[in-house]
C-alpha atoms as a PDB file:
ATOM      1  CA  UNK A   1      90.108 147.244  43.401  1.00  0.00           C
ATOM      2  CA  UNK A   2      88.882 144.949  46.464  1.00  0.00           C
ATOM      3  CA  UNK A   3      89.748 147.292  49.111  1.00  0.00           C
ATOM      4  CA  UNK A   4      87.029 149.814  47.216  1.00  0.00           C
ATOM      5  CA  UNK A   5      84.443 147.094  46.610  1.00  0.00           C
ATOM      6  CA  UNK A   6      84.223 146.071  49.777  1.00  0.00           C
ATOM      7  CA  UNK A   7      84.043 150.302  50.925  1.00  0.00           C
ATOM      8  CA  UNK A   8      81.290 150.342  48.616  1.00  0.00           C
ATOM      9  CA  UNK A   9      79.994 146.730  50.158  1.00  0.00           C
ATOM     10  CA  UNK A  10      80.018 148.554  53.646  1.00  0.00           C
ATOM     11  CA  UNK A  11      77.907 151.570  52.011  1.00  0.00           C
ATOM     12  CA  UNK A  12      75.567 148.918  50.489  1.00  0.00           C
ATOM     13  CA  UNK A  13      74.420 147.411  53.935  1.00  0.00           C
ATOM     14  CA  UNK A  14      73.803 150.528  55.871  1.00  0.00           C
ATOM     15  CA  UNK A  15      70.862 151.396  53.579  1.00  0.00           C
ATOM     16  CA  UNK A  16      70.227 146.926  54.618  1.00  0.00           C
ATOM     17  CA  UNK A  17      70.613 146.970  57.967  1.00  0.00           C
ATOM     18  CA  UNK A  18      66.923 146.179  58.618  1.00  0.00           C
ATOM     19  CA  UNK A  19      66.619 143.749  56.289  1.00  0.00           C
ATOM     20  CA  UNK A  20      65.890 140.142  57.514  1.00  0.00           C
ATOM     21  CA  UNK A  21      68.825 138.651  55.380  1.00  0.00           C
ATOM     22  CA  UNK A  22      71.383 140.170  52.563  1.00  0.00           C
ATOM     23  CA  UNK A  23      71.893 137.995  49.520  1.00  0.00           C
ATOM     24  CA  UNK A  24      75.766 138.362  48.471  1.00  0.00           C
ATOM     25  CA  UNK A  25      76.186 137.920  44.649  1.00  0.00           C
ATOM     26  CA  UNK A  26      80.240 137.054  43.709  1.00  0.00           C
ATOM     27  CA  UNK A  27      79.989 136.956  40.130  1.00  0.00           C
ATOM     28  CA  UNK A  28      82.070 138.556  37.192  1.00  0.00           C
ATOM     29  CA  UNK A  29      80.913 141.548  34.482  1.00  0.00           C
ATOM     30  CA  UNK A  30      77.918 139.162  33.701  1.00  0.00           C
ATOM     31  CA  UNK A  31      76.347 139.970  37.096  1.00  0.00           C
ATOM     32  CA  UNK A  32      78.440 143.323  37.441  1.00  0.00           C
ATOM     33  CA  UNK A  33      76.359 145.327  34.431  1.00  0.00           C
ATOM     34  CA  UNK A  34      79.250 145.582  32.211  1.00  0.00           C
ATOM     35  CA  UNK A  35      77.935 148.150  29.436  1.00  0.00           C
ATOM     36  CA  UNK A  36      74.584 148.941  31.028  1.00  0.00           C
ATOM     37  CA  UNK A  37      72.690 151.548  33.188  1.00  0.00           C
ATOM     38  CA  UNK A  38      73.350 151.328  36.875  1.00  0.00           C
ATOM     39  CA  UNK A  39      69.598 150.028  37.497  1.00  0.00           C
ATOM     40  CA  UNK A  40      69.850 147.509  34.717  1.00  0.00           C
ATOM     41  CA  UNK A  41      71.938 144.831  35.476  1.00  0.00           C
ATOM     42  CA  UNK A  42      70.311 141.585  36.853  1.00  0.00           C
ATOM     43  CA  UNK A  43      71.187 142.237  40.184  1.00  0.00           C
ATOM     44  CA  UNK A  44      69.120 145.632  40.311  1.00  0.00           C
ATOM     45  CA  UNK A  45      66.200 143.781  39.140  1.00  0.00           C
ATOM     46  CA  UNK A  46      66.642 141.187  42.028  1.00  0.00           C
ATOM     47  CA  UNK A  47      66.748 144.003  44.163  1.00  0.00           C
ATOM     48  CA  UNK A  48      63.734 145.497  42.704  1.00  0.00           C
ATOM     49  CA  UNK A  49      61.680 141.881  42.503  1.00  0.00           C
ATOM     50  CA  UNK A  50      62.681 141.846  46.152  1.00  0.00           C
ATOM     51  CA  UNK A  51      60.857 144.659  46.980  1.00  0.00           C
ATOM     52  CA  UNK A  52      57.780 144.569  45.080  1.00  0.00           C
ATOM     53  CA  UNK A  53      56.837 140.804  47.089  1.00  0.00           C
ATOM     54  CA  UNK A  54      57.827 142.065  49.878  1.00  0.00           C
ATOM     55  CA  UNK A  55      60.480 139.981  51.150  1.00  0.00           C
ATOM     56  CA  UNK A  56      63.035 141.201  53.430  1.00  0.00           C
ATOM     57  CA  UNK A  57      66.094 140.428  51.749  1.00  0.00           C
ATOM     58  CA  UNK A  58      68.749 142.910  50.433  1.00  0.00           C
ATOM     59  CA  UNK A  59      71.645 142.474  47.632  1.00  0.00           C
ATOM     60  CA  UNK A  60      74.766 143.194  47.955  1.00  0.00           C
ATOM     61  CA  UNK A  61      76.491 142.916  44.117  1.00  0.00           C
ATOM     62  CA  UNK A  62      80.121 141.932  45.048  1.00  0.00           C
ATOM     63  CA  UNK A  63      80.167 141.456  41.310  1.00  0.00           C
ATOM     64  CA  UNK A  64      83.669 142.328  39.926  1.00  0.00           C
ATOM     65  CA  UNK A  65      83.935 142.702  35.490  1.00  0.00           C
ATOM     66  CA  UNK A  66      86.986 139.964  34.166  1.00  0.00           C
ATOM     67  CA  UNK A  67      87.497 138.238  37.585  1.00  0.00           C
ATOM     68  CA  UNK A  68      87.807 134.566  38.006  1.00  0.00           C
ATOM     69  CA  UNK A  69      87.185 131.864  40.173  1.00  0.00           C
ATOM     70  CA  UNK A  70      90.740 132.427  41.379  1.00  0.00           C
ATOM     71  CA  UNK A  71      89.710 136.202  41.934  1.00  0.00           C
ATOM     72  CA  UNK A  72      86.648 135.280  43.698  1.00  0.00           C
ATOM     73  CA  UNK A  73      88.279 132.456  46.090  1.00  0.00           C
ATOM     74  CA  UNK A  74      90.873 135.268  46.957  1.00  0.00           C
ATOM     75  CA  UNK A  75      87.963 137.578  48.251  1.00  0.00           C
ATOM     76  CA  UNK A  76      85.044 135.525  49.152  1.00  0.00           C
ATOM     77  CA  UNK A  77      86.239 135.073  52.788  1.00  0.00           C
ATOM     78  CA  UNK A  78      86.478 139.293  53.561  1.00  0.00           C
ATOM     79  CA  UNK A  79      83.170 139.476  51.706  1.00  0.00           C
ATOM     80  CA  UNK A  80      81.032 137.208  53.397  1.00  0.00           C
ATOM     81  CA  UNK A  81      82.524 138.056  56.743  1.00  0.00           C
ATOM     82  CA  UNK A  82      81.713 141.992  56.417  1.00  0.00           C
ATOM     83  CA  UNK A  83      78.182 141.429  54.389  1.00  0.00           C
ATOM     84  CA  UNK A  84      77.257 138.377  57.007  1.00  0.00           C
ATOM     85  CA  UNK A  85      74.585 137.266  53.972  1.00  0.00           C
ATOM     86  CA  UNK A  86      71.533 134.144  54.615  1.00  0.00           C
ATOM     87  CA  UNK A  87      72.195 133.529  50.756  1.00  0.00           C
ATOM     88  CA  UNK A  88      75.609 133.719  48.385  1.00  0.00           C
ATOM     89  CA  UNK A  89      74.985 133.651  44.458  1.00  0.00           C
ATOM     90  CA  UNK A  90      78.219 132.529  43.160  1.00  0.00           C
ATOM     91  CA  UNK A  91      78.412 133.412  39.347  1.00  0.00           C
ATOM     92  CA  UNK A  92      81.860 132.426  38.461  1.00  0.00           C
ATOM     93  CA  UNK A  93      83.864 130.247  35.984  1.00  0.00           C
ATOM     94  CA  UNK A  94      83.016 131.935  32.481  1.00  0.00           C
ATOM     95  CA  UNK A  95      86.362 133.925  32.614  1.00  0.00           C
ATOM     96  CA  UNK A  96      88.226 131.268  33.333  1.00  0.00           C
ATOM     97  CA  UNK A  97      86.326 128.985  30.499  1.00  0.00           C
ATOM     98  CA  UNK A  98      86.836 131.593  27.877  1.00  0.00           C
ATOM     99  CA  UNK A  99      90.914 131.670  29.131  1.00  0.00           C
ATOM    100  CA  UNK A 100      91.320 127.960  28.415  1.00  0.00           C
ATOM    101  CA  UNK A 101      92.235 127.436  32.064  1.00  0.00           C
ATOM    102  CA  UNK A 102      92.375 124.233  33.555  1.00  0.00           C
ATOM    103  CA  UNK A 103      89.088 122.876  34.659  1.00  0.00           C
ATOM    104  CA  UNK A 104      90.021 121.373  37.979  1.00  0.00           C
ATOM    105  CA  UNK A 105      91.692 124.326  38.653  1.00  0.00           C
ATOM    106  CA  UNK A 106      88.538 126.269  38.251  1.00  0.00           C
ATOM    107  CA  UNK A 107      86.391 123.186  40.117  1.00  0.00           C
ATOM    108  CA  UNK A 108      88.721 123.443  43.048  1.00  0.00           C
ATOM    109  CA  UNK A 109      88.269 127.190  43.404  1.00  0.00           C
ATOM    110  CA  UNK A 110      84.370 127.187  43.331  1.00  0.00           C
ATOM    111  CA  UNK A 111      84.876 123.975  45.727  1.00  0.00           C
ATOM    112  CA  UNK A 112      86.861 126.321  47.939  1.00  0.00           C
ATOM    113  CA  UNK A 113      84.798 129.165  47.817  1.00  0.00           C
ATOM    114  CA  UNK A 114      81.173 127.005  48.680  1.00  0.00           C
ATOM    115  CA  UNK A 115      83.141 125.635  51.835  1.00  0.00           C
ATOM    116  CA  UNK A 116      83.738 128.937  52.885  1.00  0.00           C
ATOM    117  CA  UNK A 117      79.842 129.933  52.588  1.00  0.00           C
ATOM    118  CA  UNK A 118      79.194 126.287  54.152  1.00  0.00           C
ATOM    119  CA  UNK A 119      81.653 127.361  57.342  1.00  0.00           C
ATOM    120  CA  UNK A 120      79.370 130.133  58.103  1.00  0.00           C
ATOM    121  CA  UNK A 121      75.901 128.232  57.251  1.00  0.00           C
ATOM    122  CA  UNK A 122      75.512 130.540  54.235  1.00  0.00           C
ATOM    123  CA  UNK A 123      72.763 128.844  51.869  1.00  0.00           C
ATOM    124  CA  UNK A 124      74.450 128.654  48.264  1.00  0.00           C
ATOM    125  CA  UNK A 125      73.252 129.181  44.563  1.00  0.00           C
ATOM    126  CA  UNK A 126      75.914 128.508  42.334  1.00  0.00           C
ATOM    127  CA  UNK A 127      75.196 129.560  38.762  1.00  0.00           C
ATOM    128  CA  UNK A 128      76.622 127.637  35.865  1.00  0.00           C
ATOM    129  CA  UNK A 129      77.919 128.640  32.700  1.00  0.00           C
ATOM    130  CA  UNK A 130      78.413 126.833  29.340  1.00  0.00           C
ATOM    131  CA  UNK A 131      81.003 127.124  26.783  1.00  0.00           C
ATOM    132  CA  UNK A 132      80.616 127.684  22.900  1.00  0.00           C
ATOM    133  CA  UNK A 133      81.525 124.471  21.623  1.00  0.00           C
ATOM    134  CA  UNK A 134      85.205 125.951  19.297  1.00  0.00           C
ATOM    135  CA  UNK A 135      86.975 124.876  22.603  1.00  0.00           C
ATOM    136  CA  UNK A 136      86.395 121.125  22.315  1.00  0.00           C
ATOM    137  CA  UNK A 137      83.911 118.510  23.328  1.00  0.00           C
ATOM    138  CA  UNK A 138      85.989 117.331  26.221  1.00  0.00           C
ATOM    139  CA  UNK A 139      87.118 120.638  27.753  1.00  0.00           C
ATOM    140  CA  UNK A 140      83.593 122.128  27.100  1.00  0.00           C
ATOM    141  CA  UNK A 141      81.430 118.776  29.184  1.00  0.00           C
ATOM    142  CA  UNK A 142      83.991 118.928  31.933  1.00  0.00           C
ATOM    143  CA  UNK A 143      83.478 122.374  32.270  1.00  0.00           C
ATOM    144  CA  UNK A 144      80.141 122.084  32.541  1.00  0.00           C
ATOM    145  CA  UNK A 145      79.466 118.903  34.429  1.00  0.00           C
ATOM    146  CA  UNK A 146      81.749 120.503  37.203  1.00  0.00           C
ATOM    147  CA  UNK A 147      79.007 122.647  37.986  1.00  0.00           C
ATOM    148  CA  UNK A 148      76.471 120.132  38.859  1.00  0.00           C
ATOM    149  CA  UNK A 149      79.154 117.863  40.429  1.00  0.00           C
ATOM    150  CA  UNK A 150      79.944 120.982  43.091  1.00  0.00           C
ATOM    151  CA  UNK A 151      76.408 121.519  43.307  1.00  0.00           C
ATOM    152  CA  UNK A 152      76.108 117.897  44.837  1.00  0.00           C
ATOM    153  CA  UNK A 153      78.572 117.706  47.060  1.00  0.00           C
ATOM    154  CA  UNK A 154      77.724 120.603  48.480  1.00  0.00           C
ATOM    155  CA  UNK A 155      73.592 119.984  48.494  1.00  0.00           C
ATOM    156  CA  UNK A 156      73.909 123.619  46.990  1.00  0.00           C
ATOM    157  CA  UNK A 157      71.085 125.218  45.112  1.00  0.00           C
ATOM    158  CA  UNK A 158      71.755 125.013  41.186  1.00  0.00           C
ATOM    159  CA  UNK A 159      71.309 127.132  38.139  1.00  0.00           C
ATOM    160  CA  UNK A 160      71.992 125.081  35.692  1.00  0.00           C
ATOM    161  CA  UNK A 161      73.199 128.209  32.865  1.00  0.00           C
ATOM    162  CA  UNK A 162      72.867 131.095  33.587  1.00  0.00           C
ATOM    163  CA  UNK A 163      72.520 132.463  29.889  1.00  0.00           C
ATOM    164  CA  UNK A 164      69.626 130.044  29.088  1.00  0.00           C
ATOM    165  CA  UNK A 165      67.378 131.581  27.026  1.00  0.00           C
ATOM    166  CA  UNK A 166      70.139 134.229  25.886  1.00  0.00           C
ATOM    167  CA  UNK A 167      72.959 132.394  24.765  1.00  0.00           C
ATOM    168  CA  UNK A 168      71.553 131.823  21.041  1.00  0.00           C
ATOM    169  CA  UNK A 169      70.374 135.215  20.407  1.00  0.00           C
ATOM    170  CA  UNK A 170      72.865 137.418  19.266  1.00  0.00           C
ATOM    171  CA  UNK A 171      70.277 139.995  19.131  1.00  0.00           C
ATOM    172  CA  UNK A 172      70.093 140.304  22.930  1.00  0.00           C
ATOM    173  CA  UNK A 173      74.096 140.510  23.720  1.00  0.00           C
ATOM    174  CA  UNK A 174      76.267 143.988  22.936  1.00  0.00           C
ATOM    175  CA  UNK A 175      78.305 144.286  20.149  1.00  0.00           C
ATOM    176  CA  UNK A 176      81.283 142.708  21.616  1.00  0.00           C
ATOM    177  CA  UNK A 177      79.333 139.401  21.499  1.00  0.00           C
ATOM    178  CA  UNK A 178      79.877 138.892  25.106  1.00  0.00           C
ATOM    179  CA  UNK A 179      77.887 140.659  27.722  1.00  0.00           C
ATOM    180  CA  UNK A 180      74.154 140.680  27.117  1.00  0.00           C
ATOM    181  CA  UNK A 181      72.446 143.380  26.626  1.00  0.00           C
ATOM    182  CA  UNK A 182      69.697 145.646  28.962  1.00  0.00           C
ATOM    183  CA  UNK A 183      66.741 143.416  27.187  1.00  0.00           C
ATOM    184  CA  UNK A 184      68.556 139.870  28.399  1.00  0.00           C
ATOM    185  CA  UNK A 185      68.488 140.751  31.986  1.00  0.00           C
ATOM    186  CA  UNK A 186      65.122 139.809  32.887  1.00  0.00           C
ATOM    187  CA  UNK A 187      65.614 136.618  31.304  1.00  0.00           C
ATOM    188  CA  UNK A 188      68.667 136.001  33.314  1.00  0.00           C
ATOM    189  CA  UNK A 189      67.041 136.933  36.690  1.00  0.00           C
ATOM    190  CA  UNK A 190      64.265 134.779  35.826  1.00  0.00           C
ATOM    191  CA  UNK A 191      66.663 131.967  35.463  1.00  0.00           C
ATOM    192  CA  UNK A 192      68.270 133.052  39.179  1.00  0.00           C
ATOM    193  CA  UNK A 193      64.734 133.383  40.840  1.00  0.00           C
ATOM    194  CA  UNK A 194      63.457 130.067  40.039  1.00  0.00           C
ATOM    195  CA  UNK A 195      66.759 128.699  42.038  1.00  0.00           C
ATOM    196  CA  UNK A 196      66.835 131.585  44.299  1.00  0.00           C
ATOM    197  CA  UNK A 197      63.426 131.843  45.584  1.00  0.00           C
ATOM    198  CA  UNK A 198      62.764 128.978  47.616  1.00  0.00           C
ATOM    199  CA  UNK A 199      66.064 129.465  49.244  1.00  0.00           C
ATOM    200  CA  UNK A 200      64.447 132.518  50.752  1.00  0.00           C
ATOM    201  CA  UNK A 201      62.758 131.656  54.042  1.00  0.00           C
END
């Protein structure tokens, strides 16, 4: 599975070559599309925001559906060498949340992975992710304070949850009850670009 996302990474940039900076995304099926239209997924509408104000930036969804931090540290280092991005959107942690994994565990992968962008002077958005609240009030704020703890000790750009704004509407996720729906994905970039955009210089 890596060895064909990062084929398809190489495709990517040869239609970004000109492009005055890509913006790597390393997220899971939340920023892969899972159930949706190829155009659809929050990415695509990055991509097309992109375009219509005319900055010269170019995505490059290294999103991968079920993967985890520990996924994502594995392959972060191949990505950003062959994709060379001004800006990595890391979008990781839900799996391992909904898997009951160990929080530092998951703290010390994202850790790993923003000192890997940091080696390279990538700039960093790191998107963070709640947890429904069956999985305890302890596990649940330590999952999500790590977030904002990573974000400061890496002076990394934050979005504080992703799913704001779709979380509590069951209306706007698929009938799985996990992955949100065509009509949620403007929300969510809307949630990226207010992080994302004054990164982009």
């Amino acid at each position: 599975m890596p060895g064909f996302i990062f084929s398809g990474l190489l495709v990517l940039l040869s239609f970004a070559a000109q492009a005055a900076g890509n913006i790597l995304i390393v997220g899971d099926s939340l920023s892969a599309g899972y159930g949706l239209g190829a155009n659809q997924s929050w990415p695509s509408l990055l991509e097309k925001r992109l375009h219509e104000q005319r900055l010269d930036y170019s995505v490059v969804n290294a999103s991968i559906s079920g993967d985890t931090t520990s996924g994502g540290r594995s392959r972060i280092g191949a990505a950003l060498e062959q994709t060379r991005p001004a800006v990595v959107i890391i979008a990781l942690g839900g799996n391992d949340g909904l898997r009951g994994l160990p929080v530092a565990v998951m703290r010390d992968n994202l850790d790993a992975m923003m000192d890997a962008a940091r080696t390279r002077k990538v700039r960093i958005v790191l998107a963070g992710m709640k947890l429904p609240p069956n999985y305890g009030p302890d596990y649940t704020r330590e999952f999500q304070q790590s977030y904002a703890a990573l974000a400061r000790k890496h002076k990394a750009a934050l979005v504080p949850f992703l799913l704001d704004g779709v979380a509590d509407k069951r209306e706007l996720f698929l009938p799985d009850g996990i992955h949100p729906t065509a009509e949620a994905q403007p929300v969510i970039l809307d949630n990226v670009w207010k992080v994302l955009r004054p990164q982009l210089r």
